[in-house]
N, C-alpha and C. Protein backbone atom coordinates (compact mmCIF):
# COMPACT_ATOMS: atom_id res chain seq x y z
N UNK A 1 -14.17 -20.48 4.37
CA UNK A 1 -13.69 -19.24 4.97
C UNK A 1 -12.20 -19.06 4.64
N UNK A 2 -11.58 -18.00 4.25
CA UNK A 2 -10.33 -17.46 3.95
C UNK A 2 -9.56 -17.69 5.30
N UNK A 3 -8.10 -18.19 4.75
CA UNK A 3 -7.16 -18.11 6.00
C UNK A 3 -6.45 -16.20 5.66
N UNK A 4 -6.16 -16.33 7.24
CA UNK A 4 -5.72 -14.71 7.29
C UNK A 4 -4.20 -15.20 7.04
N UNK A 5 -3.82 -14.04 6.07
CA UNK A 5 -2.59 -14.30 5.08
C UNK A 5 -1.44 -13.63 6.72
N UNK A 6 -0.67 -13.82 6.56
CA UNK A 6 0.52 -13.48 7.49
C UNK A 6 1.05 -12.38 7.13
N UNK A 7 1.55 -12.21 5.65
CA UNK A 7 2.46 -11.17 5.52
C UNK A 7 1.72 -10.81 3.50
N UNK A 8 1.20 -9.53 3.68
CA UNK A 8 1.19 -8.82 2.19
C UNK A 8 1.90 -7.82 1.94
N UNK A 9 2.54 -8.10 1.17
CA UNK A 9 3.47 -7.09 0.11
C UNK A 9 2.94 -6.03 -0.89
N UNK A 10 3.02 -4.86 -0.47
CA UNK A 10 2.02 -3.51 -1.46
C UNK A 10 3.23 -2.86 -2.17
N UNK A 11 2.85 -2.13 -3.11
CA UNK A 11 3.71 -1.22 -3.71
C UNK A 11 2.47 -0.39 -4.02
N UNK A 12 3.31 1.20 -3.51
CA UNK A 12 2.50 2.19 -3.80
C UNK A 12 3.29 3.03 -4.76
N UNK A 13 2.00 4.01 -5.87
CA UNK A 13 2.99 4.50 -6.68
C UNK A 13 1.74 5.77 -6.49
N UNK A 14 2.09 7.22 -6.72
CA UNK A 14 1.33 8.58 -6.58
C UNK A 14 0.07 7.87 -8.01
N UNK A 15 -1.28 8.40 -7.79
CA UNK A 15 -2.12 8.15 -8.84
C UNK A 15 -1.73 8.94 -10.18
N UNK A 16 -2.51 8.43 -11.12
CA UNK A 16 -1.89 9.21 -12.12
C UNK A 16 -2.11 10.35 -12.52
N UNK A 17 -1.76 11.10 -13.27
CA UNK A 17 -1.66 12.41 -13.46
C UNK A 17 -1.19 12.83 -14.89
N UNK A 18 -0.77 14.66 -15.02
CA UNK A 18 -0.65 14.88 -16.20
C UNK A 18 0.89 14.42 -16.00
N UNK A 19 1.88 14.53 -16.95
CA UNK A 19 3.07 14.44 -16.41
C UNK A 19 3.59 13.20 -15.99
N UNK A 20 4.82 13.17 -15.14
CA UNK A 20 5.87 12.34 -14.56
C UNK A 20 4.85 12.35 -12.91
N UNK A 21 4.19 10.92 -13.07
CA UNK A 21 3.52 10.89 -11.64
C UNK A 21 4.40 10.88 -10.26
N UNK A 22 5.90 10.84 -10.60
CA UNK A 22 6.69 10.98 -9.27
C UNK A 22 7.58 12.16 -9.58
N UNK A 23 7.32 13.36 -10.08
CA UNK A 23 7.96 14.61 -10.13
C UNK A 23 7.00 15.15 -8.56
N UNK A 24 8.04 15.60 -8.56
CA UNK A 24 7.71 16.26 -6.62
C UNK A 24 6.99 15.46 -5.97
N UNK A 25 7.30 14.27 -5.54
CA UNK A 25 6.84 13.53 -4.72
C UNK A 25 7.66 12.92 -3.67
N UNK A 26 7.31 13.13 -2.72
CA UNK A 26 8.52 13.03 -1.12
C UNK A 26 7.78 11.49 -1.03
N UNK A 27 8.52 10.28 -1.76
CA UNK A 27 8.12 8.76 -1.64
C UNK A 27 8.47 8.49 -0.42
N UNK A 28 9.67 9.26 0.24
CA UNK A 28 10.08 8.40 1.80
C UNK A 28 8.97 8.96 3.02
N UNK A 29 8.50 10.41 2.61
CA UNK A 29 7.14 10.71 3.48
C UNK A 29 6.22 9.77 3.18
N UNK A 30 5.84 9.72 2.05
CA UNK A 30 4.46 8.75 1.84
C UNK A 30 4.68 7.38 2.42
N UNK A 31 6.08 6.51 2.23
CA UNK A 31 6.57 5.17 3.00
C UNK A 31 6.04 5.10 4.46
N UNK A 32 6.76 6.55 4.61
CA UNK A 32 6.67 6.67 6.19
C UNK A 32 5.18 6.93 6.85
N UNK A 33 4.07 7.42 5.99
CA UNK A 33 3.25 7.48 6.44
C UNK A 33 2.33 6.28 6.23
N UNK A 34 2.55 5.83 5.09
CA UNK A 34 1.86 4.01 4.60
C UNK A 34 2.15 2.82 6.21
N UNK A 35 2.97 3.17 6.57
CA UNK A 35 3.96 1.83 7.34
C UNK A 35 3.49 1.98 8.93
N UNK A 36 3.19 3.78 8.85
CA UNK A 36 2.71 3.70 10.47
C UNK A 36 1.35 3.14 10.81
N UNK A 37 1.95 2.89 12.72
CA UNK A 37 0.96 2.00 12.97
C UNK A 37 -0.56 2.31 12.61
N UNK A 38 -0.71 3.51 12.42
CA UNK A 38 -2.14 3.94 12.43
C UNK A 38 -2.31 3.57 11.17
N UNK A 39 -1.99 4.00 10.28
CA UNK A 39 -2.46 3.69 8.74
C UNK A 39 -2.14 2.37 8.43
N UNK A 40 -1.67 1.86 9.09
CA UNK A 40 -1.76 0.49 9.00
C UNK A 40 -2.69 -0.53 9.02
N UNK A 41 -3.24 0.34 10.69
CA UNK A 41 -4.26 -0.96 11.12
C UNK A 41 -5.63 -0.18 10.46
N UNK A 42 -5.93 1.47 9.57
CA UNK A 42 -6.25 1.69 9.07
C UNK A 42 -6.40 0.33 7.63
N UNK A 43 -5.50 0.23 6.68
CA UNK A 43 -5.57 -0.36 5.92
C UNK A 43 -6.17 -2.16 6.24
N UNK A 44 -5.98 -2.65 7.54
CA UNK A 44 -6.10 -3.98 7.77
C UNK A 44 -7.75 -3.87 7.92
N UNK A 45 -8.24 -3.28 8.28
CA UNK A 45 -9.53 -3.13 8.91
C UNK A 45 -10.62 -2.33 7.38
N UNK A 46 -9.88 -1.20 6.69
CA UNK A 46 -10.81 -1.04 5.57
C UNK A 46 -10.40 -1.96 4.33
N UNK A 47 -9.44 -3.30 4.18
CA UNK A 47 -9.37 -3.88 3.70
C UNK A 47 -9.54 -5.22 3.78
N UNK A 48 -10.03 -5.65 4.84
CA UNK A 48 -10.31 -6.80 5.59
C UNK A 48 -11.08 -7.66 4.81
N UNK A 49 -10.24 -8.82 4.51
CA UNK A 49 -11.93 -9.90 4.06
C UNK A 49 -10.36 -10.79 3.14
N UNK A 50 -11.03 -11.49 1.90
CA UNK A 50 -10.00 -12.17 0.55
C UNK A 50 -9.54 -10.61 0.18
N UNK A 51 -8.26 -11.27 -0.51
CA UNK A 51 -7.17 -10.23 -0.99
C UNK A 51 -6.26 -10.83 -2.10
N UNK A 52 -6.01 -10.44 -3.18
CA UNK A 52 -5.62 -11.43 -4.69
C UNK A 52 -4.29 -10.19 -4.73
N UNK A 53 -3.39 -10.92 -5.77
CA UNK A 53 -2.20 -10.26 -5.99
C UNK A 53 -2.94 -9.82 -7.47
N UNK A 54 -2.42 -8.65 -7.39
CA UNK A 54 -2.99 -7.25 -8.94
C UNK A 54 -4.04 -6.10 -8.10
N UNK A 55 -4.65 -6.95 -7.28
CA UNK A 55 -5.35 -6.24 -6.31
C UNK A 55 -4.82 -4.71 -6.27
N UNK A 56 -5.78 -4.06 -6.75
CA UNK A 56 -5.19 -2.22 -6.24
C UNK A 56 -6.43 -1.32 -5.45
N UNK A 57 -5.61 -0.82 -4.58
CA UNK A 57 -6.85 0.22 -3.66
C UNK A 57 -6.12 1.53 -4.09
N UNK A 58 -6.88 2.51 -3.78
CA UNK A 58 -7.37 3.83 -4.17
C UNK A 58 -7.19 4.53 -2.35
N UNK A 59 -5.83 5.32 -2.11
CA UNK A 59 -6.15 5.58 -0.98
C UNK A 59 -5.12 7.20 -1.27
N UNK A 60 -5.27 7.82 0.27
CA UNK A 60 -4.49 9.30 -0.22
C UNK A 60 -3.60 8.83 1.43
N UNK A 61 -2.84 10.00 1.20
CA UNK A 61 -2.04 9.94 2.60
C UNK A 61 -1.80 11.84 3.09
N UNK A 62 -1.64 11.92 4.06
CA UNK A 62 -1.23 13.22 4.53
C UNK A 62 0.46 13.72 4.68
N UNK A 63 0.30 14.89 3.46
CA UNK A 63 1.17 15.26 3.36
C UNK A 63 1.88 16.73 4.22
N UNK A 64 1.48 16.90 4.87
CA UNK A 64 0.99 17.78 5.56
C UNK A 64 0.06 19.32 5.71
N UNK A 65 -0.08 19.86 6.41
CA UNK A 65 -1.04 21.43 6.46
C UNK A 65 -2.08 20.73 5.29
N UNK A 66 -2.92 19.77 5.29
CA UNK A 66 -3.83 19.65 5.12
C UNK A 66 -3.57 19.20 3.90
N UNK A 67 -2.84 19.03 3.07
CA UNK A 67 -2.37 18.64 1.50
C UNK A 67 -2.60 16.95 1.36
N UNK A 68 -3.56 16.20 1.08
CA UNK A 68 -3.68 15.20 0.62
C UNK A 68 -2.81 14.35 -0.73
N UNK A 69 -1.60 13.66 -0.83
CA UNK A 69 -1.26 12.86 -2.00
C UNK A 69 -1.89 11.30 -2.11
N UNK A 70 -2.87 11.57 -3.35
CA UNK A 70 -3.54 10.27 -3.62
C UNK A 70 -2.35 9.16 -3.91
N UNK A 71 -2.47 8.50 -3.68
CA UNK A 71 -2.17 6.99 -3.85
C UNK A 71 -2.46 5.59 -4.10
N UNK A 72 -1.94 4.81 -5.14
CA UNK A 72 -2.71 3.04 -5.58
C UNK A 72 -1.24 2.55 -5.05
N UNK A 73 -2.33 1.64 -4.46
CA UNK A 73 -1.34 0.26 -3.70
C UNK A 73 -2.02 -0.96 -4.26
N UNK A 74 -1.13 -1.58 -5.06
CA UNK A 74 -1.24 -2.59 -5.26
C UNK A 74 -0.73 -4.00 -4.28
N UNK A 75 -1.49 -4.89 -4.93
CA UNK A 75 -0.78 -6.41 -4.41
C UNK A 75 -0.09 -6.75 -4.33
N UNK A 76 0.87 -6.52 -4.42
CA UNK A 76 2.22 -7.82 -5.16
C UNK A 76 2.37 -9.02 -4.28
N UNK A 77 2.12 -9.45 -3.53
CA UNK A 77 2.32 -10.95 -2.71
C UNK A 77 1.61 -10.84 -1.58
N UNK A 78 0.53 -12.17 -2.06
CA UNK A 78 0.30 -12.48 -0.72
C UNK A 78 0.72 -13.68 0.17
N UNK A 79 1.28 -13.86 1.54
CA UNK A 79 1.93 -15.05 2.01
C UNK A 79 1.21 -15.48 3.03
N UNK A 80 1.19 -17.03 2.99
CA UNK A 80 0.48 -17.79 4.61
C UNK A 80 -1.19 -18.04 4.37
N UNK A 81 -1.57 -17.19 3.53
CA UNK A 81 -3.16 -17.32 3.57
C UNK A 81 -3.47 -16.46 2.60
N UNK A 82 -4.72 -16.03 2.60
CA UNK A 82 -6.02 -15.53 1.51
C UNK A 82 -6.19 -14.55 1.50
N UNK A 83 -6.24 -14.02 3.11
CA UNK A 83 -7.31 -12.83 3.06
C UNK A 83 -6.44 -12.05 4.25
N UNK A 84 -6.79 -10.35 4.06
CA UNK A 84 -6.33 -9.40 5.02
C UNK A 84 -7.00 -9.72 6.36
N UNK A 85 -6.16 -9.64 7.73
CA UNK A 85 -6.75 -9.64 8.74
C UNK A 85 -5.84 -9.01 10.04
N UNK A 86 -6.63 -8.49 11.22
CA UNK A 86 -5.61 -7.93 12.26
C UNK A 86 -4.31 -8.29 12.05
N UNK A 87 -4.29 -9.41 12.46
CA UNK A 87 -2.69 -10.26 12.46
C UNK A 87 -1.66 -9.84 11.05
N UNK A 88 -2.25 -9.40 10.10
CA UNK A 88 -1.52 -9.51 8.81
C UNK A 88 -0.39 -8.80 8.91
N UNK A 89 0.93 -8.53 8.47
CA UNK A 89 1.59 -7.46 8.31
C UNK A 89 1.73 -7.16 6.95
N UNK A 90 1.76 -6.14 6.90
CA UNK A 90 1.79 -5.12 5.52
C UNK A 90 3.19 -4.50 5.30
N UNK A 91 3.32 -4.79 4.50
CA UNK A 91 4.90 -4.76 3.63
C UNK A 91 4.65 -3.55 2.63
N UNK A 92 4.98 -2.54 2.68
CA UNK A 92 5.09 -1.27 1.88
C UNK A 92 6.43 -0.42 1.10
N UNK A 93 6.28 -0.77 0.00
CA UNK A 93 7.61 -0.38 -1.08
C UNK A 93 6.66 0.67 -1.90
N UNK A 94 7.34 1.87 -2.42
CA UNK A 94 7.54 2.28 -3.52
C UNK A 94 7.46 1.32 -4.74
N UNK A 95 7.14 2.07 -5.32
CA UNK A 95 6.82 0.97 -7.20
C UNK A 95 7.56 2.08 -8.33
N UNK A 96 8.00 1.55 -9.07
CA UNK A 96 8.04 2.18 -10.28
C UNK A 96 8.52 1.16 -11.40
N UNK A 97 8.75 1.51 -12.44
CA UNK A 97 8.64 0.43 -13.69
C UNK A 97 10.35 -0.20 -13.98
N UNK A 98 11.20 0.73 -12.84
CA UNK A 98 12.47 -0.31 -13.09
C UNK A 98 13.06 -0.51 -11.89
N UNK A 99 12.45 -0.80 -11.08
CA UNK A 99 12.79 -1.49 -9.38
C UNK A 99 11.87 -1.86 -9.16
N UNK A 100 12.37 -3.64 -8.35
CA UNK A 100 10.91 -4.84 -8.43
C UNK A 100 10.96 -4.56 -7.18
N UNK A 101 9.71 -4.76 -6.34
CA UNK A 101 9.41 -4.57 -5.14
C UNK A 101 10.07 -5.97 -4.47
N UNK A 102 11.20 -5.72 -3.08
CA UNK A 102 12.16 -7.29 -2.76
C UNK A 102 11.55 -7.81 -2.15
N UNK A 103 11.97 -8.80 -2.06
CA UNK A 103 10.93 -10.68 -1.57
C UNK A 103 11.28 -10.42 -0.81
C-alpha cells in the first residue's frame, strides 16, 4: 500500500493552443483559484491513490461568468510518500520554460 505523500508540488501551465498559450491569461486568477480550499480538496479526492513526478492531469478552472480556462498540472515533486491523500498539501506554481518551479 502507498504511503500518503505530505507535500506535492504542481505546476500549471494554460493547455495548448494556437499561439502563445499564456497570451491573455490572468495566471494569478488561475493560482488563486488552483490553491483554494475547494479546488483543492477537489484535486486530493479526484486524484487520490499513487502519484509519480511527470505525472500530468487535464483540469479547467473558473474564470468567471461561466468562462472555463483549461489547464495541465503537472508533477514536479513528490515529498514524504507515494501517493495523493486528504492530508497531502498541494503546492501550486505557474510553469513556463524559463522559471523552475521553487523547492
Amino acid at each position: 500500500m502507498a504511503s500518503v505523500a505530505d507535500r506535492i508540488v504542481l505546476s500549471f501551465a494554460p493547455s495548448p493552443s494556437d499561439g502563445d498559450p499564456w497570451s491573455g491569461v490572468d495566471t494569478e486568477w488561475i493560482a488563486d483559484e488552483l490553491c483554494g480550499d475547494t479546488y483543492q480538496q477537489y484535486l486530493r479526492r479526484a486524484h487520490s491513490g499513487p502519484v509519480a513526478v511527470g505525472e500530468e492531469w487535464n483540469e479547467f478552472v473558473s474564470c468567471g461568468c461561466a468562462t472555463p480556462q483549461d489547464v495541465v498540472l503537472r508533477v514536479e515533486r513528490v515529498e514524504g510518500g507515494t501517493a495523493v491523500g486528504d492530508e497531502t498539501t498541494l503546492d501550486v506554481h505557474p510553469r513556463n520554460d524559463t522559471e523552475a518551479v521553487p523547492q
